[in-house]
C-alpha atoms as a PDB file:
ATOM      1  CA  UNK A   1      -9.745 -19.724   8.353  1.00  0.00           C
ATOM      2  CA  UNK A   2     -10.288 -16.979  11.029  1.00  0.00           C
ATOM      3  CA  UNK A   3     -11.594 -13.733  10.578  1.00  0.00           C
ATOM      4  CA  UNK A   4      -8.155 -12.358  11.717  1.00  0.00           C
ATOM      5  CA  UNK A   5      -6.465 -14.742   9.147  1.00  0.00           C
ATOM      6  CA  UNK A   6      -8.773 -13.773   6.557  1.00  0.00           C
ATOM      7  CA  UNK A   7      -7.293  -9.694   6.636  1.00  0.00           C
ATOM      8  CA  UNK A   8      -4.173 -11.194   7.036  1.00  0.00           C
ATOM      9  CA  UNK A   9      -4.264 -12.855   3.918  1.00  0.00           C
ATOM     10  CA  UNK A  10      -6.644  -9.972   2.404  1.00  0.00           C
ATOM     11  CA  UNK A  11      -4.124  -7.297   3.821  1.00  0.00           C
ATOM     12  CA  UNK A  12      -1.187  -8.995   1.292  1.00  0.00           C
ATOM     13  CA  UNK A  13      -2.877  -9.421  -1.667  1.00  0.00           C
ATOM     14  CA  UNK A  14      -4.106  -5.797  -1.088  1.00  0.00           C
ATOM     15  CA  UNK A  15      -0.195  -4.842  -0.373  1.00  0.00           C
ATOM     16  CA  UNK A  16       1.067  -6.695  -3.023  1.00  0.00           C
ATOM     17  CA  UNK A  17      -0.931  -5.226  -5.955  1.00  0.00           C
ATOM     18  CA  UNK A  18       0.000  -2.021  -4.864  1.00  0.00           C
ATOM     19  CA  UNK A  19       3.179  -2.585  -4.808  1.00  0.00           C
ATOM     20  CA  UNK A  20       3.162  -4.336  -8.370  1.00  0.00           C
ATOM     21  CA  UNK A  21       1.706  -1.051  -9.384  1.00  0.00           C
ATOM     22  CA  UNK A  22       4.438   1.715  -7.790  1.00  0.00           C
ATOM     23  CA  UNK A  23       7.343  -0.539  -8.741  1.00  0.00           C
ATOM     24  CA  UNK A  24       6.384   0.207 -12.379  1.00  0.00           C
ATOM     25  CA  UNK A  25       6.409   3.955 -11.316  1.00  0.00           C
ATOM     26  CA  UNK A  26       9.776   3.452 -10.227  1.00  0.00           C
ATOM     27  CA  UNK A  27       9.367   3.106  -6.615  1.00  0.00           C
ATOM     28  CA  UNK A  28      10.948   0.484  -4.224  1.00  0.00           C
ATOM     29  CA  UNK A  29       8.901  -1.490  -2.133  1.00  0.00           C
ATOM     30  CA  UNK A  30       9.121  -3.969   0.361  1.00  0.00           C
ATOM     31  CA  UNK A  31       6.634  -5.736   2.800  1.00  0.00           C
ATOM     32  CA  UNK A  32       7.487  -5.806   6.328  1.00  0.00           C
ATOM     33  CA  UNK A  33       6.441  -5.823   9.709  1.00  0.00           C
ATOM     34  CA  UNK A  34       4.476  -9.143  10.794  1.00  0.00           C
ATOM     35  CA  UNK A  35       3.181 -10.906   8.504  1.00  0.00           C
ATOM     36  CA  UNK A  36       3.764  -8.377   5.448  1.00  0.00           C
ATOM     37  CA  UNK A  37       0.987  -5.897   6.992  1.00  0.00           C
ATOM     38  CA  UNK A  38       3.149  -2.825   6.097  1.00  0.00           C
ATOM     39  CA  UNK A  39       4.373  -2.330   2.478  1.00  0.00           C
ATOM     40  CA  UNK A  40       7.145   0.035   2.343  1.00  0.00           C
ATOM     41  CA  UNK A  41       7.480   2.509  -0.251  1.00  0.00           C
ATOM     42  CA  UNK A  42      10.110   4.494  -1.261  1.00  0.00           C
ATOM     43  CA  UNK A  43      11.194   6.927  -3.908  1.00  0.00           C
ATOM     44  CA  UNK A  44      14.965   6.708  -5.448  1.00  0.00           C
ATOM     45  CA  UNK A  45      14.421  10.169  -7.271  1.00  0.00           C
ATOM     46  CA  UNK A  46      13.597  12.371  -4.565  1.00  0.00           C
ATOM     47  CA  UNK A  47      15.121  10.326  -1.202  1.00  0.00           C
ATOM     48  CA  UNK A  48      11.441  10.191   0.042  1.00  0.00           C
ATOM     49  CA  UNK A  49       9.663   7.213   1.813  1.00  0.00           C
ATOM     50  CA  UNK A  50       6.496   5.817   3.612  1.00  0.00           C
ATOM     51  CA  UNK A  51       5.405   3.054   5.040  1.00  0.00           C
ATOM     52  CA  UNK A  52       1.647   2.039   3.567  1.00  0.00           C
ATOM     53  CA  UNK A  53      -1.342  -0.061   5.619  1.00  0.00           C
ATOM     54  CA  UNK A  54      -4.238  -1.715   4.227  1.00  0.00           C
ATOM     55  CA  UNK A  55      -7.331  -1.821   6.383  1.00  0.00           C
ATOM     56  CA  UNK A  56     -10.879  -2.705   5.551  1.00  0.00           C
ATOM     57  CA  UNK A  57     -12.796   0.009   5.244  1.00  0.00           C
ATOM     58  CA  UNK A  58     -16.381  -1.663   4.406  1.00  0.00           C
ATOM     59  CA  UNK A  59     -17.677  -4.612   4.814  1.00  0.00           C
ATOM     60  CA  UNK A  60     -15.199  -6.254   1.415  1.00  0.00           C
ATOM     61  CA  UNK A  61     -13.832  -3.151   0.917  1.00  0.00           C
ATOM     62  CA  UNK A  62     -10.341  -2.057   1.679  1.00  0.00           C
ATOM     63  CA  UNK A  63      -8.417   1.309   1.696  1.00  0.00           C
ATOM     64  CA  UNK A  64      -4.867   2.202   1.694  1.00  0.00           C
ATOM     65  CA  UNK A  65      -3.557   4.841   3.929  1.00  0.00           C
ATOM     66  CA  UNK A  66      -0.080   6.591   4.271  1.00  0.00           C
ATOM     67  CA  UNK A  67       1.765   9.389   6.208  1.00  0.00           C
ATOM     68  CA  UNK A  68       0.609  12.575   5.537  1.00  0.00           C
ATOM     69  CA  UNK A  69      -3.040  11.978   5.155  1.00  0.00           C
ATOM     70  CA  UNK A  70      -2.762   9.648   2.002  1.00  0.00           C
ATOM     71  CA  UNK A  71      -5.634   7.453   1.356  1.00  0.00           C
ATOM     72  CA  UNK A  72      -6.721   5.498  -1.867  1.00  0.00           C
ATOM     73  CA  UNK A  73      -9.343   2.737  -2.288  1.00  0.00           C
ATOM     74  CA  UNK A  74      -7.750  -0.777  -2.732  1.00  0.00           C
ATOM     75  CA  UNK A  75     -10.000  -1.434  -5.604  1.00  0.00           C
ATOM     76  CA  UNK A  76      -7.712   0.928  -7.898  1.00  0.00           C
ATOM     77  CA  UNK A  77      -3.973   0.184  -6.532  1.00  0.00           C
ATOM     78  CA  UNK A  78      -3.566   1.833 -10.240  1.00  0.00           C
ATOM     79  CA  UNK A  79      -4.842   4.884  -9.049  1.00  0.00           C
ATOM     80  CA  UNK A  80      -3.357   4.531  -5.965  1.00  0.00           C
ATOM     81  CA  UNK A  81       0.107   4.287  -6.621  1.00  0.00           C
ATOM     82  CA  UNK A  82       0.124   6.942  -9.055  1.00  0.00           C
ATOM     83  CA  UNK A  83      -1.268   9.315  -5.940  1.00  0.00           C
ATOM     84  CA  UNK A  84       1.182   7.234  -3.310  1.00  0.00           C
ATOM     85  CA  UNK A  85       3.963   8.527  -6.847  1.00  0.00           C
ATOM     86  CA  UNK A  86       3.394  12.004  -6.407  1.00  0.00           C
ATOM     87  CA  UNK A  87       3.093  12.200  -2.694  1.00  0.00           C
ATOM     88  CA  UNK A  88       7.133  10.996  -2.342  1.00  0.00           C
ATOM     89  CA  UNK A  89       8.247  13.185  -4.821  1.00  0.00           C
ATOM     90  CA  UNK A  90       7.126  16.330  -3.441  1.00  0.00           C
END
């Protein structure tokens, strides 16, 4: 497998435990874009939505990002959906 292959396939698993994690917050979310490389994330309660993108941000490590400056580290998609939570229903 290619290096580009290997975030591609990185970049979903990454996506797709954070999405696990909002969905039990409530949230809807659904990958999109090519190859599922954006996860987007919407809350019912407030109207309020984003669209999330995993990059590597070390060599193994990966961060989330979102509009409006949000960031988490991958390695907690707990943490970060509870942060990615909050932001939508401001």
């Amino acid at each position: 497998m290619t290096l580009e292959g290997e975030h591609v396939t990185s970049r979903q698993r990454w996506l797709t435990r954070l999405a696990d994690e909002a969905q039990t917050r409530g949230l809807r979310c659904t990958l999109t874009g090519p190859d599922g490389a954006l996860l987007h994330v919407s809350s019912p309660a407030s109207g309020h939505g984003t669209m999330v993108f995993a990059m590597p941000s070390s060599p193994g490590g990966w961060s989330y990002l979102w509009s409006g400056g949000g960031s988490a580290s991958a390695s907690d998609p707990s943490r970060a959906a509870d942060l990615l939570a909050a932001s939508l229903d401001r």
